[in-house]
N, C-alpha and C. Protein backbone atom coordinates (compact mmCIF):
# COMPACT_ATOMS: atom_id res chain seq x y z
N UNK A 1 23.66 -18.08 13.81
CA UNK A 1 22.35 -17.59 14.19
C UNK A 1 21.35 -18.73 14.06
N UNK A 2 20.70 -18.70 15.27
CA UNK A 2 19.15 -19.76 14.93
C UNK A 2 18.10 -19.66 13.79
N UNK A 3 18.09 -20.82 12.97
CA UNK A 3 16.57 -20.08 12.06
C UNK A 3 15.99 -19.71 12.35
N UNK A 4 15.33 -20.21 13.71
CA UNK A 4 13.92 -19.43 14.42
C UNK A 4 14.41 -18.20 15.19
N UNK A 5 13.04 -17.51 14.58
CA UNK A 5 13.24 -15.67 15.31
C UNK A 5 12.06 -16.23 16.26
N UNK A 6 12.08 -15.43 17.44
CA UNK A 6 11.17 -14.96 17.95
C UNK A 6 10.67 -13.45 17.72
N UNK A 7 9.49 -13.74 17.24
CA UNK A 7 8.83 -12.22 16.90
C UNK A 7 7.83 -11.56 17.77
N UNK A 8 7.48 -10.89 17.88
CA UNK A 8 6.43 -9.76 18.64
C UNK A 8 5.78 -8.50 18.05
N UNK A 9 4.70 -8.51 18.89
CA UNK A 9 4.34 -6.90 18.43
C UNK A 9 4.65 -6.22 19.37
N UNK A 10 4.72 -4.73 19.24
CA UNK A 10 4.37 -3.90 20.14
C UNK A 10 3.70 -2.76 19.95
N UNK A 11 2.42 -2.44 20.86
CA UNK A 11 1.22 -1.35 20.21
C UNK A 11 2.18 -0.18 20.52
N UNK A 12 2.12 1.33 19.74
CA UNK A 12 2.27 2.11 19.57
C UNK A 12 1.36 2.99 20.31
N UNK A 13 1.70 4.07 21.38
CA UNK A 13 0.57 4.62 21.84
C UNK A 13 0.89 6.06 21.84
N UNK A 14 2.44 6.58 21.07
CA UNK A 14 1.87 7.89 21.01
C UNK A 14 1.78 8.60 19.58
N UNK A 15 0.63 7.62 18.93
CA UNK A 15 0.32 7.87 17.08
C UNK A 15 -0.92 8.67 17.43
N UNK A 16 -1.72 8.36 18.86
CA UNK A 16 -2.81 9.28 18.97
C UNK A 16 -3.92 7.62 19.03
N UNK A 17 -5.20 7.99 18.28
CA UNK A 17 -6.06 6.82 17.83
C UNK A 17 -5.59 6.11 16.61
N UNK A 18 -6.13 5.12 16.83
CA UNK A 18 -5.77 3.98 15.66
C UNK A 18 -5.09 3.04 16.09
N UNK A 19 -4.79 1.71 15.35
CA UNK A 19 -4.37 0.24 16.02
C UNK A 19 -2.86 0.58 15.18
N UNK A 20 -1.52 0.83 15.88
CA UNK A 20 -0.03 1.29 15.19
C UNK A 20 0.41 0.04 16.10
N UNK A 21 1.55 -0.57 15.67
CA UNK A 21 2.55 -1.19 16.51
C UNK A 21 3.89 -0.87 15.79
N UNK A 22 4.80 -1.34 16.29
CA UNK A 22 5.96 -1.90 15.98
C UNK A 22 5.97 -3.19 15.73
N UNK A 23 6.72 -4.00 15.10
CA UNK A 23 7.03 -5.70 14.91
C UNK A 23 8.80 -5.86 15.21
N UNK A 24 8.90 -6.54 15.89
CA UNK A 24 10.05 -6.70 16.39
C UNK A 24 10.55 -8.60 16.55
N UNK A 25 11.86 -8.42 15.66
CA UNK A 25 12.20 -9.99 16.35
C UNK A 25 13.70 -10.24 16.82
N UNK A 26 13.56 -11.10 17.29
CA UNK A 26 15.24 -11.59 18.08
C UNK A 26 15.32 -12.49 17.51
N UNK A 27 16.95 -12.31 16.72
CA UNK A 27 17.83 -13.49 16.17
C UNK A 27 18.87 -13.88 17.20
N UNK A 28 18.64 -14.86 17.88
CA UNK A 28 20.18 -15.60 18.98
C UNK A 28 21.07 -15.96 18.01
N UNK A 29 22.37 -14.94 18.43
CA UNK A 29 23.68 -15.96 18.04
C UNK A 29 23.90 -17.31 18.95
N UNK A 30 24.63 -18.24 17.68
CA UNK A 30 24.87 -19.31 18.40
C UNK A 30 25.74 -18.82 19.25
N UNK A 31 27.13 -18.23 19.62
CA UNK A 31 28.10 -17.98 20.18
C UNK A 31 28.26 -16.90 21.34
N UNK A 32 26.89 -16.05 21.16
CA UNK A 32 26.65 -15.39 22.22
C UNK A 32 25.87 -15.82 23.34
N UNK A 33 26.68 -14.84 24.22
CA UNK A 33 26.25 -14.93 25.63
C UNK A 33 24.83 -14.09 26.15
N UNK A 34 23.81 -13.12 24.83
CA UNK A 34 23.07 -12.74 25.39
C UNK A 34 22.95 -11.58 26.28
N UNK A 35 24.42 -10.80 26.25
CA UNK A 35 24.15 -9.66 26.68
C UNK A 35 24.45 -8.56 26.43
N UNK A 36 24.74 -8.69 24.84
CA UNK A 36 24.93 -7.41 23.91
C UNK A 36 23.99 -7.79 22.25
N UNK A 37 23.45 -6.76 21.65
CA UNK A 37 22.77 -7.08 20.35
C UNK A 37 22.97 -5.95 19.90
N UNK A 38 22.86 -6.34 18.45
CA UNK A 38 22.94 -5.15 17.26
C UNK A 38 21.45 -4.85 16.93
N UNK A 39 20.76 -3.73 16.67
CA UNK A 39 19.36 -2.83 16.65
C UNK A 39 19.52 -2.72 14.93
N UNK A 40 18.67 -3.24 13.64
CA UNK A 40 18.56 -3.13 12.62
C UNK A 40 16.70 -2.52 12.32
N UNK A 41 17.02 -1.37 11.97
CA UNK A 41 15.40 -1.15 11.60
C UNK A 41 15.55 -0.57 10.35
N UNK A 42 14.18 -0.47 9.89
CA UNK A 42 13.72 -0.61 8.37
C UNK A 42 11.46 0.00 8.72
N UNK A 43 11.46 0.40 7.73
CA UNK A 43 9.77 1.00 7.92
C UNK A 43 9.25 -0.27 7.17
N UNK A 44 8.09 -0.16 8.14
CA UNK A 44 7.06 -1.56 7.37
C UNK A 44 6.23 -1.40 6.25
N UNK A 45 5.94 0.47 5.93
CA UNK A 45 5.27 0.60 4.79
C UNK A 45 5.69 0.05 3.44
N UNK A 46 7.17 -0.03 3.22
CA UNK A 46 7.95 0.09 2.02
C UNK A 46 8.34 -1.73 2.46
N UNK A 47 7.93 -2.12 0.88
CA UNK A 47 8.44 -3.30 0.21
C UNK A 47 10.13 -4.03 -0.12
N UNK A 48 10.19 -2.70 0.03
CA UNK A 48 11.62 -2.65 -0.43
C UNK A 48 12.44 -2.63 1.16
N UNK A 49 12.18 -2.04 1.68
CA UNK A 49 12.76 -1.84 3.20
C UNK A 49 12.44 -3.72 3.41
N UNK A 50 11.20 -4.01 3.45
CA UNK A 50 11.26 -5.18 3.98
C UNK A 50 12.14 -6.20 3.49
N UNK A 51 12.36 -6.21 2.24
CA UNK A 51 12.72 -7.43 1.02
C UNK A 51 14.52 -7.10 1.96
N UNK A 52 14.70 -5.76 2.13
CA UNK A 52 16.13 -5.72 2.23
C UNK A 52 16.59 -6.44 3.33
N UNK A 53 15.63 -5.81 4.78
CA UNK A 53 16.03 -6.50 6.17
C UNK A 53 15.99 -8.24 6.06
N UNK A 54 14.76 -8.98 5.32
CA UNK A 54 14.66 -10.67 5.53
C UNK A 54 16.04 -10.70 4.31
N UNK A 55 16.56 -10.26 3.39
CA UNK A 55 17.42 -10.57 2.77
C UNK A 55 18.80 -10.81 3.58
N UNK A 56 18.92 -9.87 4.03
CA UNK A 56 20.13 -9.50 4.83
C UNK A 56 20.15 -10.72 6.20
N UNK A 57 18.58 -11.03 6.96
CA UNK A 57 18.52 -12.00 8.09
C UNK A 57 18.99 -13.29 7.50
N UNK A 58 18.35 -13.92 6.30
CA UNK A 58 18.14 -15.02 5.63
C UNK A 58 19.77 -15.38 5.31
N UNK A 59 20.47 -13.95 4.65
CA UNK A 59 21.97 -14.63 4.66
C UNK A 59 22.77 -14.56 5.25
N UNK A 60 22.88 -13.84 6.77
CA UNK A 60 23.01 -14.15 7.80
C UNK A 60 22.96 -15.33 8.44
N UNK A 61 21.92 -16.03 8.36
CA UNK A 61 21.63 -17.57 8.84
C UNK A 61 22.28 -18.60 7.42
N UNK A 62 22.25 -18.13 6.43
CA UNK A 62 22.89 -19.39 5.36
C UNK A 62 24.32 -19.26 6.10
N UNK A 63 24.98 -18.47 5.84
CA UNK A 63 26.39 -18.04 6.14
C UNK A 63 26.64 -18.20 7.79
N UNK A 64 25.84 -18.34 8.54
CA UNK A 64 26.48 -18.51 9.82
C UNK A 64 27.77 -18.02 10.25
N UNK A 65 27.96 -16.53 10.18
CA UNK A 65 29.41 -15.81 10.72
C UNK A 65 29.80 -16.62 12.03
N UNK A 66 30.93 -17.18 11.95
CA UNK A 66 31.48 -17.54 13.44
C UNK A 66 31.54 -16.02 14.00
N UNK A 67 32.35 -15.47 13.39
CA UNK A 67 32.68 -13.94 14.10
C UNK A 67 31.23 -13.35 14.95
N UNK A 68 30.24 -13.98 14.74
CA UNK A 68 29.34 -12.77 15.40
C UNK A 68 28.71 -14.05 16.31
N UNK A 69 29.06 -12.82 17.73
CA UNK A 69 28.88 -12.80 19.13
C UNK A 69 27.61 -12.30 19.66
N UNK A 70 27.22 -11.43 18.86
CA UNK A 70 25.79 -10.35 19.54
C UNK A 70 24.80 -10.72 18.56
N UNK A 71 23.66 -10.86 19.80
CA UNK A 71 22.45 -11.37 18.64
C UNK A 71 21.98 -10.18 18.37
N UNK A 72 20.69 -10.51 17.35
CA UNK A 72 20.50 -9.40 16.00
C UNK A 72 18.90 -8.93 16.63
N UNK A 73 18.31 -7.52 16.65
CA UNK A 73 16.95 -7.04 16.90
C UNK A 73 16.89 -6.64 15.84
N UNK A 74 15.68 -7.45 15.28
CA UNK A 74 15.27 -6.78 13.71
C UNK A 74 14.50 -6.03 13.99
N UNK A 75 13.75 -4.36 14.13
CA UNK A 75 12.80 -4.03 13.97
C UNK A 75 12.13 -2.92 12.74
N UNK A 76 11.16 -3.20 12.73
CA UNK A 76 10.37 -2.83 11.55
C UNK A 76 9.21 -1.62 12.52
N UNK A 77 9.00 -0.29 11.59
CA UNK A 77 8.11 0.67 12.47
C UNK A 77 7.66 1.21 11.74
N UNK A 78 6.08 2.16 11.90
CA UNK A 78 5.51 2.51 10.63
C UNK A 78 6.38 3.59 10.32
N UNK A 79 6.57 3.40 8.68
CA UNK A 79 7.24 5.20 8.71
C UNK A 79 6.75 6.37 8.85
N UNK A 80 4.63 6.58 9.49
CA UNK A 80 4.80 7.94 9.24
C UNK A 80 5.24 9.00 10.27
N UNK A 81 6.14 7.99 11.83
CA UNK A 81 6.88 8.64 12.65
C UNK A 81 7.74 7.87 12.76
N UNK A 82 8.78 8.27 12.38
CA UNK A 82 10.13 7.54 12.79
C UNK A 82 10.80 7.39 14.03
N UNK A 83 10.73 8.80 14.18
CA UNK A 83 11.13 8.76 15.79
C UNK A 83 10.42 8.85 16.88
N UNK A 84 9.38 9.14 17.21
CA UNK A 84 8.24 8.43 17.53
C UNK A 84 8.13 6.38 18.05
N UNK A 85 7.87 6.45 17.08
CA UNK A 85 8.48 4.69 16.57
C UNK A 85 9.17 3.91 17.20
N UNK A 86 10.95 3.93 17.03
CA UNK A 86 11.73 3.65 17.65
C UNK A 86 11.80 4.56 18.81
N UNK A 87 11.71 5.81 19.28
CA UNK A 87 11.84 6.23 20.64
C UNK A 87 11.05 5.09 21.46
N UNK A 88 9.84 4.70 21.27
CA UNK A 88 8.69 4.61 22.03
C UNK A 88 9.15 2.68 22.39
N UNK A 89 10.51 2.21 21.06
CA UNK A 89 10.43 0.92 21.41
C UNK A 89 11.82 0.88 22.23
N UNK A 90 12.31 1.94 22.37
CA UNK A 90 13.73 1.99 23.17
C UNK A 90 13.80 2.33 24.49
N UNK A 91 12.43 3.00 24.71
CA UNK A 91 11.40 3.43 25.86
C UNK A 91 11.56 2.04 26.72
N UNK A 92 10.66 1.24 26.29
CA UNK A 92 10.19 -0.20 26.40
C UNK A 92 11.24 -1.16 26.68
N UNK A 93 12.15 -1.29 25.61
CA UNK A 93 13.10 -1.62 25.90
C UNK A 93 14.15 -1.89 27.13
N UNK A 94 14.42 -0.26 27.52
CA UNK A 94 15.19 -0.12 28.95
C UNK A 94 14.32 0.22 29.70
N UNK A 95 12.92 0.12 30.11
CA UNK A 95 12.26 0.50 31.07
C UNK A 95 12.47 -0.13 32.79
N UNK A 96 12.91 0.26 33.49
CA UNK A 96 12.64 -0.06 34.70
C UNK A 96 12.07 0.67 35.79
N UNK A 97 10.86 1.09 34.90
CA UNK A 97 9.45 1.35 35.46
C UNK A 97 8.30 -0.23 35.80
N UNK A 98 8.29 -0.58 36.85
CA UNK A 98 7.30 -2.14 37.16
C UNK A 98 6.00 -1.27 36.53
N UNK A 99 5.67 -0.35 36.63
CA UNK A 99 3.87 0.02 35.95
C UNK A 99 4.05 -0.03 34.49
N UNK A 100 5.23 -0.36 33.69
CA UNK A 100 4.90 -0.16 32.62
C UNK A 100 5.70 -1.14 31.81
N UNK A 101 4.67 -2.12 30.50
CA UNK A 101 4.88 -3.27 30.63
C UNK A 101 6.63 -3.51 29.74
N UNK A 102 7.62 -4.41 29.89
CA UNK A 102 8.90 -4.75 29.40
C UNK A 102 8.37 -5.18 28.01
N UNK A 103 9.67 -5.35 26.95
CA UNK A 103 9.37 -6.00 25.96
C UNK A 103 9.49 -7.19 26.41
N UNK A 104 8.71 -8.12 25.64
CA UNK A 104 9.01 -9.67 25.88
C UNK A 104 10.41 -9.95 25.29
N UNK A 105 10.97 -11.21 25.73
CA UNK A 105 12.08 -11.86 25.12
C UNK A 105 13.44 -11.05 24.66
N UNK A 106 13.90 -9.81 25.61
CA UNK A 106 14.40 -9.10 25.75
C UNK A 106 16.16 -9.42 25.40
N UNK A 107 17.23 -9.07 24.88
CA UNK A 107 17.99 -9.40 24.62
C UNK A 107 18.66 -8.27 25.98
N UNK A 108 20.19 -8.36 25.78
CA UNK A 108 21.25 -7.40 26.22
C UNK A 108 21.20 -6.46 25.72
N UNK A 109 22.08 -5.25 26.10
CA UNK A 109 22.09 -3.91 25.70
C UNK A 109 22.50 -3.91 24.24
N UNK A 110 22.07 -2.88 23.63
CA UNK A 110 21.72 -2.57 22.27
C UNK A 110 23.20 -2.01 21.68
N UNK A 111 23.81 -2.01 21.03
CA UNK A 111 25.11 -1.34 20.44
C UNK A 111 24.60 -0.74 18.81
């Protein structure tokens, strides 16, 4: 895996009012081809959720698995809708609606 993630936001629009996103990043395997990834989420309220996901990225990249082929979507969503949350970034995700905007820096299908 590359050290560098590319990260993003993405605004949340069905929390109602208020500024909600998602945070989302892409880890490239070295060995992949980019058109399959593994989906890891975790809530951004909790400390502990976070400490676990950069733990888990960080030794991922020390360890460099040859075995892994599919790059990694870290995402992080507020917890006080979960599904909400991720629906709305899986929405986005596979959209092929042109009126409505893609995620940036989009990987392969999700497993």
């Amino acid at each position: 895996m590359k050290t560098k993630a590319e990260t993003y936001q993405q605004p949340i629009t069905s929390f109602g009012k208020g500024k909600h996103a998602n945070v989302y990043s892409y880890l490239r395997s070295k060995d992949g081809f980019g058109g399959e990834c593994n989906l890891i989420s975790a809530p951004l309220n909790y400390r502990a959720s976070i400490t676990y996901l950069l733990t888990f990225v960080s030794i991922m990249e020390q360890t460099q698995p040859e075995w892994l082929s599919r790059d990694l979507v870290v995402l992080f969503y507020e917890q006080s809708d979960y599904q909400s949350a991720v629906k709305e970034f899986l929405d986005a995700y596979y959209s092929l609606d042109p009126s409505k905007p893609r995620l940036r820096g989009r990987c392969g299908y999700l497993r």
